[in-house]
PDB file of N, CA and C in Angstrom:
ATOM      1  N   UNK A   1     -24.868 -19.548   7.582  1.00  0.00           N
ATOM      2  CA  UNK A   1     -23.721 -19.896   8.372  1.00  0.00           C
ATOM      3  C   UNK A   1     -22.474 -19.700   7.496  1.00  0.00           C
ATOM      4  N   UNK A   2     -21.481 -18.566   8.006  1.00  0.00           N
ATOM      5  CA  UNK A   2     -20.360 -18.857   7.539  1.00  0.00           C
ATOM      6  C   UNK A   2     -19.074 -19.510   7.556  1.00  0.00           C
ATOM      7  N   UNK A   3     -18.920 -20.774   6.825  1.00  0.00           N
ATOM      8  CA  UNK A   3     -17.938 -21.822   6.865  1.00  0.00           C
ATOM      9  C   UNK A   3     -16.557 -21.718   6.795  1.00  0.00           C
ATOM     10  N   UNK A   4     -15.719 -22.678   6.783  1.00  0.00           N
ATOM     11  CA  UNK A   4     -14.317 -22.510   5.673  1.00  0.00           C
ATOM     12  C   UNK A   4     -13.986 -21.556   5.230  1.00  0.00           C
ATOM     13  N   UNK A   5     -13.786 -20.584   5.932  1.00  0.00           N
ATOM     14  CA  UNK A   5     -13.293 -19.692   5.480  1.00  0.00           C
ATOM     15  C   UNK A   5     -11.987 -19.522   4.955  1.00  0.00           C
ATOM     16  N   UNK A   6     -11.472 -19.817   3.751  1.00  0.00           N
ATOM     17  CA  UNK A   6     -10.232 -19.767   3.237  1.00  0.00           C
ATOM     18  C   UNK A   6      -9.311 -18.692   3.932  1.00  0.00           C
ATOM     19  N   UNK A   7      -8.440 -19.320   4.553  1.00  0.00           N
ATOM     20  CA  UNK A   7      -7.535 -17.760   5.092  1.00  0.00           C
ATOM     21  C   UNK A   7      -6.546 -17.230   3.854  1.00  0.00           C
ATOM     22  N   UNK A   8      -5.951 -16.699   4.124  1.00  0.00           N
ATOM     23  CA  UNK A   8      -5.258 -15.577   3.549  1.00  0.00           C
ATOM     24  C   UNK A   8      -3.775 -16.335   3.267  1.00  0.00           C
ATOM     25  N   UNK A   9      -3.285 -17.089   4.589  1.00  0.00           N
ATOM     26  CA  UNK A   9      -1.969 -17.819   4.219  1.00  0.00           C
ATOM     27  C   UNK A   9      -2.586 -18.686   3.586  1.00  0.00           C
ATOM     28  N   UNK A  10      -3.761 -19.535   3.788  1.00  0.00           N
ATOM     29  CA  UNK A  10      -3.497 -20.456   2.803  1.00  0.00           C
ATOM     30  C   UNK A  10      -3.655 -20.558   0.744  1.00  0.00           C
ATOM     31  N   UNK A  11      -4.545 -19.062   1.064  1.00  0.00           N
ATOM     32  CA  UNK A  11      -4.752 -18.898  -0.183  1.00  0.00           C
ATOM     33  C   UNK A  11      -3.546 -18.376  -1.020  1.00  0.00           C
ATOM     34  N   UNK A  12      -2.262 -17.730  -0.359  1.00  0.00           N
ATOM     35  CA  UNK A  12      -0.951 -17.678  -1.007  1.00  0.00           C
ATOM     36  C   UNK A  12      -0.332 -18.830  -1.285  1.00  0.00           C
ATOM     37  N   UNK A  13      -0.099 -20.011  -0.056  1.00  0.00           N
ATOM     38  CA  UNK A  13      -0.024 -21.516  -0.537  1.00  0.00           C
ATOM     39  C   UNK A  13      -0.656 -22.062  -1.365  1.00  0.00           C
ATOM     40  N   UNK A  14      -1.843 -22.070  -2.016  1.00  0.00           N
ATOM     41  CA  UNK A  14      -2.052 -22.098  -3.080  1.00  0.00           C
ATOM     42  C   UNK A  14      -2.144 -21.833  -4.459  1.00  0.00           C
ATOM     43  N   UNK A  15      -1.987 -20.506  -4.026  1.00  0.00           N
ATOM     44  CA  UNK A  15      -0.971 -19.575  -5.012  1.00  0.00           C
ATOM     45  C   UNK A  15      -0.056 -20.357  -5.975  1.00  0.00           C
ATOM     46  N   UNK A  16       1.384 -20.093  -4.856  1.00  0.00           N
ATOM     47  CA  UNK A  16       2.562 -20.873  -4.837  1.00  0.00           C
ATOM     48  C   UNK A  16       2.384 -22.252  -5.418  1.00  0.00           C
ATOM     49  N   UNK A  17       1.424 -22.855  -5.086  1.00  0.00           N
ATOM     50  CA  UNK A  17       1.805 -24.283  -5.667  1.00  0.00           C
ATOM     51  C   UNK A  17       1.088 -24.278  -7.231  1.00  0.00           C
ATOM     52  N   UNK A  18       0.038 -23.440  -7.112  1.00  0.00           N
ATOM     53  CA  UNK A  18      -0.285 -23.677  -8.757  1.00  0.00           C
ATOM     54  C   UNK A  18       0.433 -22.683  -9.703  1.00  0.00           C
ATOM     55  N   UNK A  19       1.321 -21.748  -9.491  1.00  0.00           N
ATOM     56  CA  UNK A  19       1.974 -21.648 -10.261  1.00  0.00           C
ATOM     57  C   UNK A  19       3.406 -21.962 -10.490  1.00  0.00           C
ATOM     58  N   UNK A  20       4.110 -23.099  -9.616  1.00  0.00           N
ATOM     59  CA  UNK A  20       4.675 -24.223  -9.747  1.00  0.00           C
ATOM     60  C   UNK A  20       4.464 -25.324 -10.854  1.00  0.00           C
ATOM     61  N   UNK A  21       3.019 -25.601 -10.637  1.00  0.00           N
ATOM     62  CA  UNK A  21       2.390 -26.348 -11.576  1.00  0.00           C
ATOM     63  C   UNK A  21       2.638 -25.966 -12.794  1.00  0.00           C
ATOM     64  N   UNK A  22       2.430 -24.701 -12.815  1.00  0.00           N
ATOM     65  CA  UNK A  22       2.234 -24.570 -14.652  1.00  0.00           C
ATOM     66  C   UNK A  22       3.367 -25.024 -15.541  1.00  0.00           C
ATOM     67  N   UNK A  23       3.301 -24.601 -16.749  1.00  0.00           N
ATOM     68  CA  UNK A  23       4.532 -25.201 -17.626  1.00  0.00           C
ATOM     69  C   UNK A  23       4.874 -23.661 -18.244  1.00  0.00           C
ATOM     70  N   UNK A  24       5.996 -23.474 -18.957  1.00  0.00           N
ATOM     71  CA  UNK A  24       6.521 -22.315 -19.440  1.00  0.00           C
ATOM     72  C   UNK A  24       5.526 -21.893 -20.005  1.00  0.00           C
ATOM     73  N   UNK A  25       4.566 -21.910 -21.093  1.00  0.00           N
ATOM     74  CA  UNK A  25       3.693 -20.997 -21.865  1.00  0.00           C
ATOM     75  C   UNK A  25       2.385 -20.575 -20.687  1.00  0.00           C
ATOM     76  N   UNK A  26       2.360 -21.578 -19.962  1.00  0.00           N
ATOM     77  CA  UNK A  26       1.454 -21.067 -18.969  1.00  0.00           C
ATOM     78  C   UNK A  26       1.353 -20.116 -18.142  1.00  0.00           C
ATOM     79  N   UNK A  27       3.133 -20.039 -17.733  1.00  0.00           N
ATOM     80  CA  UNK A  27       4.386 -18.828 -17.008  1.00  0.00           C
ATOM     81  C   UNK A  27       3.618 -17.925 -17.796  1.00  0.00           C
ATOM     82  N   UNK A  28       4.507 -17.790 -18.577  1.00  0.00           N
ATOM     83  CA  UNK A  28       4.114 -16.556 -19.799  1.00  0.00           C
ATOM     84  C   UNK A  28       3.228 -15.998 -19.695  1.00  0.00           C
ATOM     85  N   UNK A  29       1.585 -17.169 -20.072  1.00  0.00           N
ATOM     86  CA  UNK A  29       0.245 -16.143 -20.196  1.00  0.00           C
ATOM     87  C   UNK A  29      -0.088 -15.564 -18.930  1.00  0.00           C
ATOM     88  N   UNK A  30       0.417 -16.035 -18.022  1.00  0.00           N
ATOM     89  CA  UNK A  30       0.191 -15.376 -16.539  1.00  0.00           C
ATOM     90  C   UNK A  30       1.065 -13.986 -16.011  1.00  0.00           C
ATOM     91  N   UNK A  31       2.187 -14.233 -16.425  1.00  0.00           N
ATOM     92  CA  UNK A  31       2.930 -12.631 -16.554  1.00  0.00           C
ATOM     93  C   UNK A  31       1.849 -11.275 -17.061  1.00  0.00           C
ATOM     94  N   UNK A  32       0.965 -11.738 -17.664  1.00  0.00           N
ATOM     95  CA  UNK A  32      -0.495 -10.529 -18.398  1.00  0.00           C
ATOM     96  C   UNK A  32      -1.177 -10.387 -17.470  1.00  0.00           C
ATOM     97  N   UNK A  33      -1.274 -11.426 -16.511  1.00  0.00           N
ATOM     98  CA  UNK A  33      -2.009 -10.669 -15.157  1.00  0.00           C
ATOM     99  C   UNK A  33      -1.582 -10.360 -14.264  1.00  0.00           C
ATOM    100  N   UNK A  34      -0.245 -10.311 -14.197  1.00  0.00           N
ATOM    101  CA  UNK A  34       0.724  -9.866 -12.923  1.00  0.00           C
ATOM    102  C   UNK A  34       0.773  -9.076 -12.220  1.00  0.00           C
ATOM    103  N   UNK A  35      -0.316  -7.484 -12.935  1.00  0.00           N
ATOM    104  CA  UNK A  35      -1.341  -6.559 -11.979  1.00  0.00           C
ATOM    105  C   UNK A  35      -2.444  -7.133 -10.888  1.00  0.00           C
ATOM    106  N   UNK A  36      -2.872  -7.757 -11.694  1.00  0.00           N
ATOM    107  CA  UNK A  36      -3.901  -8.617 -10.916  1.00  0.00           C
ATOM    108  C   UNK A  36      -3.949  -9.922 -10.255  1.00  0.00           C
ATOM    109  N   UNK A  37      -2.824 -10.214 -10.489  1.00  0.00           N
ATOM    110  CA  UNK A  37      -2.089 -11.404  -9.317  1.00  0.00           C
ATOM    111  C   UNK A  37      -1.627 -11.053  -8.158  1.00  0.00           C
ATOM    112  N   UNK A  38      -1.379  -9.353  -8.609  1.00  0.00           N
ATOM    113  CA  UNK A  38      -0.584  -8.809  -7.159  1.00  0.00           C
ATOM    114  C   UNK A  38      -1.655  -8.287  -6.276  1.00  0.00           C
ATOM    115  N   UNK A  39      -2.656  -7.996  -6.933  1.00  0.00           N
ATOM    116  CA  UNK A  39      -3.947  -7.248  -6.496  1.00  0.00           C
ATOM    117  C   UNK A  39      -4.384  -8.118  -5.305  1.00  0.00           C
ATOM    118  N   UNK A  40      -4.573  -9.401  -5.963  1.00  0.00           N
ATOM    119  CA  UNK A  40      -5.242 -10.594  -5.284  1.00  0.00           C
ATOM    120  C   UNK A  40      -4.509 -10.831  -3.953  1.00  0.00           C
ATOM    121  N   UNK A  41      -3.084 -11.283  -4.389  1.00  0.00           N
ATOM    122  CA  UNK A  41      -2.369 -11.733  -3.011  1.00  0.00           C
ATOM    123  C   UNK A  41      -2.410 -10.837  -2.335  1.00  0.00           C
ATOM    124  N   UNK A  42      -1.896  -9.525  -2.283  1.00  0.00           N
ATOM    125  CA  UNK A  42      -1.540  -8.506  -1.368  1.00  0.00           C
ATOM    126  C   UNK A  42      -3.321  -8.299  -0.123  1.00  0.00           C
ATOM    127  N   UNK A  43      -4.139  -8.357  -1.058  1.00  0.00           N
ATOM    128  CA  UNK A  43      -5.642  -8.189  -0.378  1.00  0.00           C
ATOM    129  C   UNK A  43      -6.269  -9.527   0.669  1.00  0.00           C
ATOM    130  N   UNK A  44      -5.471  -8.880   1.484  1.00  0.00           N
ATOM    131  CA  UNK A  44      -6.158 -10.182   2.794  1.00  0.00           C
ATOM    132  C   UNK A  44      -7.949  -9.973   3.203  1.00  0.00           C
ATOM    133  N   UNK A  45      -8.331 -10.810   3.045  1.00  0.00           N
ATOM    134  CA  UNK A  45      -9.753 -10.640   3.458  1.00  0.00           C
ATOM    135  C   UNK A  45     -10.019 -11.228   4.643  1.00  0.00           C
ATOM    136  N   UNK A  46      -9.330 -11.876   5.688  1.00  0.00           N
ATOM    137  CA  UNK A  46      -9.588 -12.030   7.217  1.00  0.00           C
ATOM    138  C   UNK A  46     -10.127 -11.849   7.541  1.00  0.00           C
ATOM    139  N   UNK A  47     -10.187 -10.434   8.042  1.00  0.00           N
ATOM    140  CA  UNK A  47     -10.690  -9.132   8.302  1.00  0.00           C
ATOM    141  C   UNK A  47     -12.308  -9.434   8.156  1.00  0.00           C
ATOM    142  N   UNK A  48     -12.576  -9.403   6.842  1.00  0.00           N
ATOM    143  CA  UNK A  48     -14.108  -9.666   6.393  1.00  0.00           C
ATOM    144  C   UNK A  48     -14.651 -10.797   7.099  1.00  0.00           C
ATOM    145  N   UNK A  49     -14.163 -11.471   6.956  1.00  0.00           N
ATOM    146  CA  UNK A  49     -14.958 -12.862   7.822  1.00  0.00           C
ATOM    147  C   UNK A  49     -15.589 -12.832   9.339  1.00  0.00           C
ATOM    148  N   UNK A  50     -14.727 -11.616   9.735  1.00  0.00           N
ATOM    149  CA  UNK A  50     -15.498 -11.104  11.382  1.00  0.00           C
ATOM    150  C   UNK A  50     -16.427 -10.201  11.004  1.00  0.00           C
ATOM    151  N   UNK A  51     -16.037  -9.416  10.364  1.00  0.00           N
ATOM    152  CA  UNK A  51     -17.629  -8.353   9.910  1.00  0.00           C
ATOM    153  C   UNK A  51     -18.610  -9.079   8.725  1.00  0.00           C
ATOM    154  N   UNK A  52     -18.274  -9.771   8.271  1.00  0.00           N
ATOM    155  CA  UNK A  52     -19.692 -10.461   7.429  1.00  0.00           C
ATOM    156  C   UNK A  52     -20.097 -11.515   8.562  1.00  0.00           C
ATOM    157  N   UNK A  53     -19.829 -12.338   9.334  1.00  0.00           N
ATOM    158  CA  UNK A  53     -20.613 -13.160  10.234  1.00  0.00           C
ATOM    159  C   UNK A  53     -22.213 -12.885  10.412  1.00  0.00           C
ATOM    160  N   UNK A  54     -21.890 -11.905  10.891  1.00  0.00           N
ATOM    161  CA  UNK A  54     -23.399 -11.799  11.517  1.00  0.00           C
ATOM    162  C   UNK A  54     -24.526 -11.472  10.642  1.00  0.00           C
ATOM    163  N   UNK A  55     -24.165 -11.866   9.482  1.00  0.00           N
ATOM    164  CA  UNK A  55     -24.911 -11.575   8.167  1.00  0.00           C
ATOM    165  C   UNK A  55     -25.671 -12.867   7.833  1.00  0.00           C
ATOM    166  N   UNK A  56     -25.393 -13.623   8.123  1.00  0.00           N
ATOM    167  CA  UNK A  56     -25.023 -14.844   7.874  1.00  0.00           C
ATOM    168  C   UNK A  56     -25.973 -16.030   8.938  1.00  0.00           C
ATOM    169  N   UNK A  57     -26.557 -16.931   8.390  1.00  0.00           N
ATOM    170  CA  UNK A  57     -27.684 -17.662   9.060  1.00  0.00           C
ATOM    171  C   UNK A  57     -26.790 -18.503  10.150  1.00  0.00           C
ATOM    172  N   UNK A  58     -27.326 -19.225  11.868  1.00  0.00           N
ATOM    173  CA  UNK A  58     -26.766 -19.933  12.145  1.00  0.00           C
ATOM    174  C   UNK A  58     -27.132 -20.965  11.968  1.00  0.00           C
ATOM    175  N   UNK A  59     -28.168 -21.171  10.995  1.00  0.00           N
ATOM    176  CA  UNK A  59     -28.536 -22.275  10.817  1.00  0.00           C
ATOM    177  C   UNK A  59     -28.530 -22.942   9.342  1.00  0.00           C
ATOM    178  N   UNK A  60     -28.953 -23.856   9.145  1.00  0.00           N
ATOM    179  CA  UNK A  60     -28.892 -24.105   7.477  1.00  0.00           C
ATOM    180  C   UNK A  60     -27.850 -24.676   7.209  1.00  0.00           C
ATOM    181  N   UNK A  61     -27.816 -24.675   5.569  1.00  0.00           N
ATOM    182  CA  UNK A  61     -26.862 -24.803   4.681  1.00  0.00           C
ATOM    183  C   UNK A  61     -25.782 -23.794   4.867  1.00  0.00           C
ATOM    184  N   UNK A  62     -24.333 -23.997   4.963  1.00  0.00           N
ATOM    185  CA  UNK A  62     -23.581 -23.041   5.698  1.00  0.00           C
ATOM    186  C   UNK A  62     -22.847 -22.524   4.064  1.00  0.00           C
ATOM    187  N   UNK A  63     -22.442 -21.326   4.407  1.00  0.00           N
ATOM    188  CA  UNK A  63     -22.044 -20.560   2.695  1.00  0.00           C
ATOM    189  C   UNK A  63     -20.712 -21.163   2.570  1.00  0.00           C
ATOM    190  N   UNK A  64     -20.403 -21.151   1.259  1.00  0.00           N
ATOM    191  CA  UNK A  64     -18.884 -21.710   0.958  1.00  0.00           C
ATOM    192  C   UNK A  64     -18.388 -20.955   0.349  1.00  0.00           C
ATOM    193  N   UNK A  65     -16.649 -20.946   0.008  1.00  0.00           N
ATOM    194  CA  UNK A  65     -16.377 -20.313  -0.885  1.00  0.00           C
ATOM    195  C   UNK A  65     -16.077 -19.097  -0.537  1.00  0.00           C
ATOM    196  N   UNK A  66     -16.626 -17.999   0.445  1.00  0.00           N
ATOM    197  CA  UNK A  66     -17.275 -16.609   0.166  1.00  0.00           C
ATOM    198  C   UNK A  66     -15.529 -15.518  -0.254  1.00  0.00           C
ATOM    199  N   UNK A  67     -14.430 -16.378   0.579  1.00  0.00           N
ATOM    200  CA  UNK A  67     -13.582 -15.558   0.274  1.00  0.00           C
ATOM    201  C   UNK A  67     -13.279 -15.619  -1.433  1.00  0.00           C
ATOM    202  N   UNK A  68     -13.322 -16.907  -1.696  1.00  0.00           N
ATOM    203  CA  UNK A  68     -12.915 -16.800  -3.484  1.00  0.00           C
ATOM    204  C   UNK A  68     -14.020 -16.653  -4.231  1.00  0.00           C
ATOM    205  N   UNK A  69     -15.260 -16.055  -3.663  1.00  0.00           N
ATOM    206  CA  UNK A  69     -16.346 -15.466  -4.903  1.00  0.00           C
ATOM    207  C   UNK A  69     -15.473 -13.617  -4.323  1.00  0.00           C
ATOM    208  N   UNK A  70     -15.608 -13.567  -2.929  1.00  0.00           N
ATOM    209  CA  UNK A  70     -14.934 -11.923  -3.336  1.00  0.00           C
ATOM    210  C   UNK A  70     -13.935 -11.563  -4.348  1.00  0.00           C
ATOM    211  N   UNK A  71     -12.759 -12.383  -4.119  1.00  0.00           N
ATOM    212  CA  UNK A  71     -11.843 -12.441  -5.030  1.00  0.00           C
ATOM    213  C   UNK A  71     -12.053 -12.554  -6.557  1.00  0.00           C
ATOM    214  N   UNK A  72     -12.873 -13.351  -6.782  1.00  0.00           N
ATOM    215  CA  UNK A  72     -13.358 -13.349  -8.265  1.00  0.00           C
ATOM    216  C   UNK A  72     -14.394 -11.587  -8.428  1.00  0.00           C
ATOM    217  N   UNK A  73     -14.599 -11.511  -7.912  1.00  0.00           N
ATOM    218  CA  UNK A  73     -15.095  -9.674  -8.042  1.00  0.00           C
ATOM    219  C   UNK A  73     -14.249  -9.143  -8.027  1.00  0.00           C
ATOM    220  N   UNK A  74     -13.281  -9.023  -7.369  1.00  0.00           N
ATOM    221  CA  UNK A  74     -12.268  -8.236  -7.184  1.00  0.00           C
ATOM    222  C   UNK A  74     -11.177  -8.171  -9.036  1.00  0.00           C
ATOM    223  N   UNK A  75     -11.420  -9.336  -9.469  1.00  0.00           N
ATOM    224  CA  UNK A  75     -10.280 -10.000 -10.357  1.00  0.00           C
ATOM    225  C   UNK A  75     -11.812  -9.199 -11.830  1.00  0.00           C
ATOM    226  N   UNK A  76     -12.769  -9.730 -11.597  1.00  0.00           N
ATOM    227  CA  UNK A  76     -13.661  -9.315 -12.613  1.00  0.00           C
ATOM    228  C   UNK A  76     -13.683  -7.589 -12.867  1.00  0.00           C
ATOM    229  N   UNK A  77     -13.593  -6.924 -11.758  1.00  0.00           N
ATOM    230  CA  UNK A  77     -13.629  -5.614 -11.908  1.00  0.00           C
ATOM    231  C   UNK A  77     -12.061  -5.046 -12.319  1.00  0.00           C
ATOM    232  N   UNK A  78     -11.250  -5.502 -11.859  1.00  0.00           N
ATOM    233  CA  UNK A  78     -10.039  -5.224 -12.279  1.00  0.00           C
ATOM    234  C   UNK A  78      -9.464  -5.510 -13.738  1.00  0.00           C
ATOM    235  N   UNK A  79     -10.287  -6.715 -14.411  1.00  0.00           N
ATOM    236  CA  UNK A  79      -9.989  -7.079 -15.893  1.00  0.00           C
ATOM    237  C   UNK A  79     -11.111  -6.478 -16.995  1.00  0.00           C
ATOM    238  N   UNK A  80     -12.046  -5.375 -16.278  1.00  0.00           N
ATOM    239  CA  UNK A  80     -13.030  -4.506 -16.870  1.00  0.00           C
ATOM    240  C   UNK A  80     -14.094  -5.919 -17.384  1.00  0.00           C
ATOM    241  N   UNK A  81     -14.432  -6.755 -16.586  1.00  0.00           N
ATOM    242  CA  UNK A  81     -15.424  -7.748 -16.804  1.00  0.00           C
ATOM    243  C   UNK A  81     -16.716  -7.412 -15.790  1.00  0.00           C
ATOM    244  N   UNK A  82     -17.724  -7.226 -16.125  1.00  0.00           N
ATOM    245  CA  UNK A  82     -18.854  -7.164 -15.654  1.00  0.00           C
ATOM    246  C   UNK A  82     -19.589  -7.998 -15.804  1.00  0.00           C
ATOM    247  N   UNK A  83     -19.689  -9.168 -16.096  1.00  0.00           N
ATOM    248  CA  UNK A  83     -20.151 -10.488 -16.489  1.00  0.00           C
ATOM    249  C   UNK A  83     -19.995 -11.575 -15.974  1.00  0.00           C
ATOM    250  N   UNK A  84     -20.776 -11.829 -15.053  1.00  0.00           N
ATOM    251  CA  UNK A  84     -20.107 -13.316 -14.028  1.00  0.00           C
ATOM    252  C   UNK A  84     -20.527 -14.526 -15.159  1.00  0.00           C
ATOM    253  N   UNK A  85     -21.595 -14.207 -16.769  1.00  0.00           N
ATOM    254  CA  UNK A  85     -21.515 -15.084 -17.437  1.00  0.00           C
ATOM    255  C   UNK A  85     -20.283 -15.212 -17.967  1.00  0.00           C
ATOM    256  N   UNK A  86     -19.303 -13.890 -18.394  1.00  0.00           N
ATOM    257  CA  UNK A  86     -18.047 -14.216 -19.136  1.00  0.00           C
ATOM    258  C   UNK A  86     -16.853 -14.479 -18.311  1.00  0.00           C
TER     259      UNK A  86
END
């Protein structure tokens, strides 16, 4: 079953507020991913959540997460990480 699906606005609102949060050196180390910050926001995955459904059990334990494990692939392949240990 696919759950919660994080949308797309809200995952920019969250965005927005955690890098509010940070403090200046935090600013900073994040300017180094600013390729891949843009990568992330700009890539709406909506879309996916109607074509992965039917993949997906209606019963059970329902999946979580699924938009921010894509995103973490997306962010792993883009920082030349092949390692969901690293």
């Amino acid at each position: 079953m696919l759950k919660n699906w994080t949308s797309h606005a809200d995952y920019l609102h969250f965005i927005s507020d955690a890098v509010l949060s940070l403090n200046d050196s935090q600013r900073k180390k994040l300017t180094s991913y600013s390729v891949s910050l843009a990568k992330l926001t700009s890539l709406n995955l909506d879309p996916l959540a109607v074509h992965l459904a039917p993949y997906y059990s209606h019963t059970g334990r329902p999946a979580l997460h699924q938009p921010e494990i894509f995103r973490s692939f997306v962010l792993m392949l883009d920082c030349g990480v092949y390692s969901i240990d690293l």
